[in-house]
C-alpha atoms as a PDB file:
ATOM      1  CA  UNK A   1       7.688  11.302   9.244  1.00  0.00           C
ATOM      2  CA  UNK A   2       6.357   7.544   9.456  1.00  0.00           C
ATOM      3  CA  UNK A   3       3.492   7.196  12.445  1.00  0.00           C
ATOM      4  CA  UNK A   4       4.603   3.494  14.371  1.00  0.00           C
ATOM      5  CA  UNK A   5       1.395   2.504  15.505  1.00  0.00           C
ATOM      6  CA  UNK A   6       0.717  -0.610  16.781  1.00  0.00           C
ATOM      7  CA  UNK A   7      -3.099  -2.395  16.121  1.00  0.00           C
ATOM      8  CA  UNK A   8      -4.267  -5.021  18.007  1.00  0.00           C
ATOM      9  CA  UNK A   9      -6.478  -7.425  14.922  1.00  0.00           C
ATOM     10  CA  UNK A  10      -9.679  -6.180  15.964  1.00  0.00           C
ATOM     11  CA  UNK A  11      -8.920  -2.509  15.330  1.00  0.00           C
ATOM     12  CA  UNK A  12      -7.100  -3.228  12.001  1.00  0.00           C
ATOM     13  CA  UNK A  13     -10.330  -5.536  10.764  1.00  0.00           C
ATOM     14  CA  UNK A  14     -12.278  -2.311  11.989  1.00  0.00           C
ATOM     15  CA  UNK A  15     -10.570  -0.441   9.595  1.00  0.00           C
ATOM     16  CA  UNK A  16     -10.695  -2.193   6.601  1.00  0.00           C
ATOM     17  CA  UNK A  17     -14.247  -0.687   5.422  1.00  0.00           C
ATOM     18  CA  UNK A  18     -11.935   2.498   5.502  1.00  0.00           C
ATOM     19  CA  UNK A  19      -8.967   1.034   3.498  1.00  0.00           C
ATOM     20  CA  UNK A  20     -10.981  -0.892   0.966  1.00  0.00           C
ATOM     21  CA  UNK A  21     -12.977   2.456   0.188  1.00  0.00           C
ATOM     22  CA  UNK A  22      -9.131   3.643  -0.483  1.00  0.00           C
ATOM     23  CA  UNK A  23      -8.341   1.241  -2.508  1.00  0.00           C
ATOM     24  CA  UNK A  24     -11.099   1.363  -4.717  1.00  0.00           C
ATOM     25  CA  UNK A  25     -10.406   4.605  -5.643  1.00  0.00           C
ATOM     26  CA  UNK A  26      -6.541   3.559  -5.576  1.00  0.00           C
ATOM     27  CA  UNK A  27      -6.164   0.465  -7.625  1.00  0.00           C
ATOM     28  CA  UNK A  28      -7.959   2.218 -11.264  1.00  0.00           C
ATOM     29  CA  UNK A  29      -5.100   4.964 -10.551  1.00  0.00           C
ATOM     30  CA  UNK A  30      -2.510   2.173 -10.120  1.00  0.00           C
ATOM     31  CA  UNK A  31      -3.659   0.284 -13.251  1.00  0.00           C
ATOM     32  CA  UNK A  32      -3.393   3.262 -15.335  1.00  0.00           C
ATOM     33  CA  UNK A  33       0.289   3.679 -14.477  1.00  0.00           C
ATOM     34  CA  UNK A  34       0.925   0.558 -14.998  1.00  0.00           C
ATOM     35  CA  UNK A  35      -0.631   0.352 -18.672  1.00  0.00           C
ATOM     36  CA  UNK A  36       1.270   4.316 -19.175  1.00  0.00           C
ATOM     37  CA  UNK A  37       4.686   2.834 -18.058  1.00  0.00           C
ATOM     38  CA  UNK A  38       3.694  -0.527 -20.581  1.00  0.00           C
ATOM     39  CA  UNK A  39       3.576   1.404 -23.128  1.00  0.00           C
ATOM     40  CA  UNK A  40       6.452   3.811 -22.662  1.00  0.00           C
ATOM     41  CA  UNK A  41       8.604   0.778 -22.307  1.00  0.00           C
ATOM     42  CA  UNK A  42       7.236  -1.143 -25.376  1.00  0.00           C
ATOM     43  CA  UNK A  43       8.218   1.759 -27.406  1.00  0.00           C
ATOM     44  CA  UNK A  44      11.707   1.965 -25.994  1.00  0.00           C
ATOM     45  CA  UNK A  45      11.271   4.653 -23.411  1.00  0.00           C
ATOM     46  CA  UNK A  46      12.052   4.361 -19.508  1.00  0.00           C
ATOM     47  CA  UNK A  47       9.407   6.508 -17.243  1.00  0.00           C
ATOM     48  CA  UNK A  48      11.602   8.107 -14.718  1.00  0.00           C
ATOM     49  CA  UNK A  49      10.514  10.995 -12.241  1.00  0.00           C
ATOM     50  CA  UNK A  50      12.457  13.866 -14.063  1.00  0.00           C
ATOM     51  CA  UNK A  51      13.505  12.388 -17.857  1.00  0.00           C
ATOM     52  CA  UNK A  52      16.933  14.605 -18.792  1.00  0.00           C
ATOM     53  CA  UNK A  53      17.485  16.445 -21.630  1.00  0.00           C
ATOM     54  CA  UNK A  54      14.933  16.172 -24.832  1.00  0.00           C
ATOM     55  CA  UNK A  55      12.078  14.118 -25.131  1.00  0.00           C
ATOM     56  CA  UNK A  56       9.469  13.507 -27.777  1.00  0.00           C
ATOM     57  CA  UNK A  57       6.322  14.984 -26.995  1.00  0.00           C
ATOM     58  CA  UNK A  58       4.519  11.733 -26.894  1.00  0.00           C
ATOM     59  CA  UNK A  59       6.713  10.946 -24.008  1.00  0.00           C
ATOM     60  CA  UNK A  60       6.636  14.303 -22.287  1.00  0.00           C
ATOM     61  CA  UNK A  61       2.649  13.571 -22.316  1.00  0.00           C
ATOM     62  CA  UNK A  62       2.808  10.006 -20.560  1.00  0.00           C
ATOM     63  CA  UNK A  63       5.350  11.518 -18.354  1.00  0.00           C
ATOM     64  CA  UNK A  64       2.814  14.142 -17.038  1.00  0.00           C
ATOM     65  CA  UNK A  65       0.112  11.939 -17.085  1.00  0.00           C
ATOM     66  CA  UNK A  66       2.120   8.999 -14.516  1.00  0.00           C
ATOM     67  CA  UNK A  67       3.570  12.283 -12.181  1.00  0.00           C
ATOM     68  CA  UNK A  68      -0.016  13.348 -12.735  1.00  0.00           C
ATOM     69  CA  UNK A  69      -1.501   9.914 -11.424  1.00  0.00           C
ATOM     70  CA  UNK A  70       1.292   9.605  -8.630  1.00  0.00           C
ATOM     71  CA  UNK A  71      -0.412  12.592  -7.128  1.00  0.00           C
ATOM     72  CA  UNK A  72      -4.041  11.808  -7.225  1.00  0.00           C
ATOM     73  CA  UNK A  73      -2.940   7.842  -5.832  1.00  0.00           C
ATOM     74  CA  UNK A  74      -0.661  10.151  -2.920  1.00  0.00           C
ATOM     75  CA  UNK A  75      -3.893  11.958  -2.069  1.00  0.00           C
ATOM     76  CA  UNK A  76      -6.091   8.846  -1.987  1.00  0.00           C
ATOM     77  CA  UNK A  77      -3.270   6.432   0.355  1.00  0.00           C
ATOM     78  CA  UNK A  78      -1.940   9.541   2.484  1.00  0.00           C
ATOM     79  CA  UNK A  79      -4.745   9.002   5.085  1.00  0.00           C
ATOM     80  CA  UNK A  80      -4.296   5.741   5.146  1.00  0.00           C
ATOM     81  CA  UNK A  81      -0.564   6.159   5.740  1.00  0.00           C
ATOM     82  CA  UNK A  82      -1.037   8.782   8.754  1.00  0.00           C
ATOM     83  CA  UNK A  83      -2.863   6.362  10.653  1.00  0.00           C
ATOM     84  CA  UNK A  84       0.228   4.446  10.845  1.00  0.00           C
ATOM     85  CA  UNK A  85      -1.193   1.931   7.878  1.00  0.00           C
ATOM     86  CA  UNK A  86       2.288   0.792   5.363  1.00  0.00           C
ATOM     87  CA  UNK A  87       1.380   0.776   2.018  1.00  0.00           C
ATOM     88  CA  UNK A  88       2.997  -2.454   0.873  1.00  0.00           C
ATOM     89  CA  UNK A  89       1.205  -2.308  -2.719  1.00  0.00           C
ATOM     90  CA  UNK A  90      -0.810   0.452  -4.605  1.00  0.00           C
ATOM     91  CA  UNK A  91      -2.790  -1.912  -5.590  1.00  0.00           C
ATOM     92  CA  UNK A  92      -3.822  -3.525  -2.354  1.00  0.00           C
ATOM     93  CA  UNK A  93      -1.500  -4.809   0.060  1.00  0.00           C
ATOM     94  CA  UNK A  94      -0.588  -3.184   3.411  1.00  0.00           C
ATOM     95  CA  UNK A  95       0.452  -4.046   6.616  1.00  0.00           C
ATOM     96  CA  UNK A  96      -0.357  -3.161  10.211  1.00  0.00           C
ATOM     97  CA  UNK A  97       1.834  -3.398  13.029  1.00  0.00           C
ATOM     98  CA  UNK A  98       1.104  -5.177  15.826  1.00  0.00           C
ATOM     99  CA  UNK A  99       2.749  -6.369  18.933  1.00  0.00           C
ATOM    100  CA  UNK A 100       3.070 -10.585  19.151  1.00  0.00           C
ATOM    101  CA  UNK A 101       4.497 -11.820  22.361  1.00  0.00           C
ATOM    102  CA  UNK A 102       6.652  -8.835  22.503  1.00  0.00           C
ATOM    103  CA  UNK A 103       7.446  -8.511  19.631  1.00  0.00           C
ATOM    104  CA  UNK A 104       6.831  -6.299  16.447  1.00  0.00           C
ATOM    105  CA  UNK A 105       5.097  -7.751  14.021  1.00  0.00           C
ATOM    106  CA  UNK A 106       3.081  -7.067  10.715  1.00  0.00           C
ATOM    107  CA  UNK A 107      -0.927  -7.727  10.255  1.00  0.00           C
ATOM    108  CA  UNK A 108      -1.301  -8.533   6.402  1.00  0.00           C
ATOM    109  CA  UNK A 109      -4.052  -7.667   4.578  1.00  0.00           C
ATOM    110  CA  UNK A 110      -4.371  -7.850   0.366  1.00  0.00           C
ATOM    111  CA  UNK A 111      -7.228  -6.772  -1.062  1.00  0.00           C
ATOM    112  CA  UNK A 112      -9.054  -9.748  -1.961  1.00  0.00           C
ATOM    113  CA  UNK A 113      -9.310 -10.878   1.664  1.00  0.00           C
ATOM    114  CA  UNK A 114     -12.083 -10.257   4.176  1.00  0.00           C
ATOM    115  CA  UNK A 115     -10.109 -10.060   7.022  1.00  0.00           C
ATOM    116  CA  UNK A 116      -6.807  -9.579   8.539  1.00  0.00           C
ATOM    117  CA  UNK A 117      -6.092 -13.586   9.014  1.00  0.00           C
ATOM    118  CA  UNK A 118      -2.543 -13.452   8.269  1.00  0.00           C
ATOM    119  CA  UNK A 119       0.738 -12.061   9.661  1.00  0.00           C
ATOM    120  CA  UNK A 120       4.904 -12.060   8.938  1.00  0.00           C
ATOM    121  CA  UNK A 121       7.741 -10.736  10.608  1.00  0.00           C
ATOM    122  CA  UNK A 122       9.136  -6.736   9.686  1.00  0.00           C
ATOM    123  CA  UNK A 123      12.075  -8.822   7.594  1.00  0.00           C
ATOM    124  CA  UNK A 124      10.002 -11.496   5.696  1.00  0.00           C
ATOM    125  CA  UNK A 125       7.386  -9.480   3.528  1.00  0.00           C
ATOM    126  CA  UNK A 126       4.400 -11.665   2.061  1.00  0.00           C
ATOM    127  CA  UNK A 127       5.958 -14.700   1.617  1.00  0.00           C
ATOM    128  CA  UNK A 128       6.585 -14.976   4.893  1.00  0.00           C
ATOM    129  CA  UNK A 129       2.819 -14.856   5.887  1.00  0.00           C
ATOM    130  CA  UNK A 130       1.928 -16.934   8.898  1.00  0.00           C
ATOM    131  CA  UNK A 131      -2.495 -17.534   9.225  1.00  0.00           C
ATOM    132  CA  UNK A 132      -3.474 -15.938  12.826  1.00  0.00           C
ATOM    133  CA  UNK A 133      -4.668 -18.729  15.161  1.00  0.00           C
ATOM    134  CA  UNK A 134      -5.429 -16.212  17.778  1.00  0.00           C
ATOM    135  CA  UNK A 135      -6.355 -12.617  17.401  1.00  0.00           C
ATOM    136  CA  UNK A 136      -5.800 -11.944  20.874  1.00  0.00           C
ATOM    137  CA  UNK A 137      -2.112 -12.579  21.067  1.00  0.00           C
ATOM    138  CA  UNK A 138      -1.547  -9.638  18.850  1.00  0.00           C
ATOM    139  CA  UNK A 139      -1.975  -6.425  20.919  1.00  0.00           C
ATOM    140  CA  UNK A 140      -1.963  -2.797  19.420  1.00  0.00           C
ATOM    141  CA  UNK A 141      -2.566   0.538  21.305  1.00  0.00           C
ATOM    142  CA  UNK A 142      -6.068   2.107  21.960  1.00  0.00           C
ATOM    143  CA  UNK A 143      -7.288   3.921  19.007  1.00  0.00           C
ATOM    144  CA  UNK A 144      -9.699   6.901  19.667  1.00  0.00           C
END
């Protein structure tokens, strides 16, 4: 079940200590899948969820080893997702919603920014980012 919340700026920058300490833990977890799936692929295998029939036992290890990391980076970013935070990115990007003269909207953040200064419509992912000129025309619900 996906949480909708909707956070004004403020409370999304307040949360970013919270989501950077995620992502720290996140992102090594994320490279190593990356580098496991690299290598599978240079050597002419696909990583898939459930490979059929026989595989070498090379494979069968790297196979473990990503379902293996999928877990631990599920346990890090499922917090982060049940306070209504989308994980755009593993490694770093997620968006907040947010209400912007009535409309829904998503706060941006990547990891190597300081704040949430940037926003895009549900249907135009990053490259539609637009910079925030005003924090308070973005309005989100009270968070406890």
């Amino acid at each position: 079940m996906e949480l909708h919340r909707h956070f004004s700026v403020e409370d999304a920058n307040a949360l970013l200590p919270r989501v950077r300490r995620a992502f720290e833990r996140a992102r090594p977890l994320h490279q190593r899948m990356v580098e496991v799936a690299s290598e599978m692929r240079a050597r002419g295998y696909q990583p898939a969820a459930s490979p059929g029939g026989f595989v070498p036992g090379e494979v069968s290890a790297w196979q473990h080893e990503l379902e293996e990391l999928g877990q631990q980076l599920n346990q890090v970013l499922k917090p982060l997702i049940e306070l209504g935070i989308e994980i755009k990115a593993s490694d770093g990007l997620v968006d907040f919603r947010s209400r912007y003269h009535g409309r829904t909207v998503y706060l941006c953040w990547r990891w190597d920014e300081e704040t949430i200064a940037w926003f895009h419509d549900l249907d135009d992912g990053f490259g539609g980012r637009r910079k925030i000129e005003n924090i308070k025309a973005f309005e989100g619900e009270m968070l406890n």
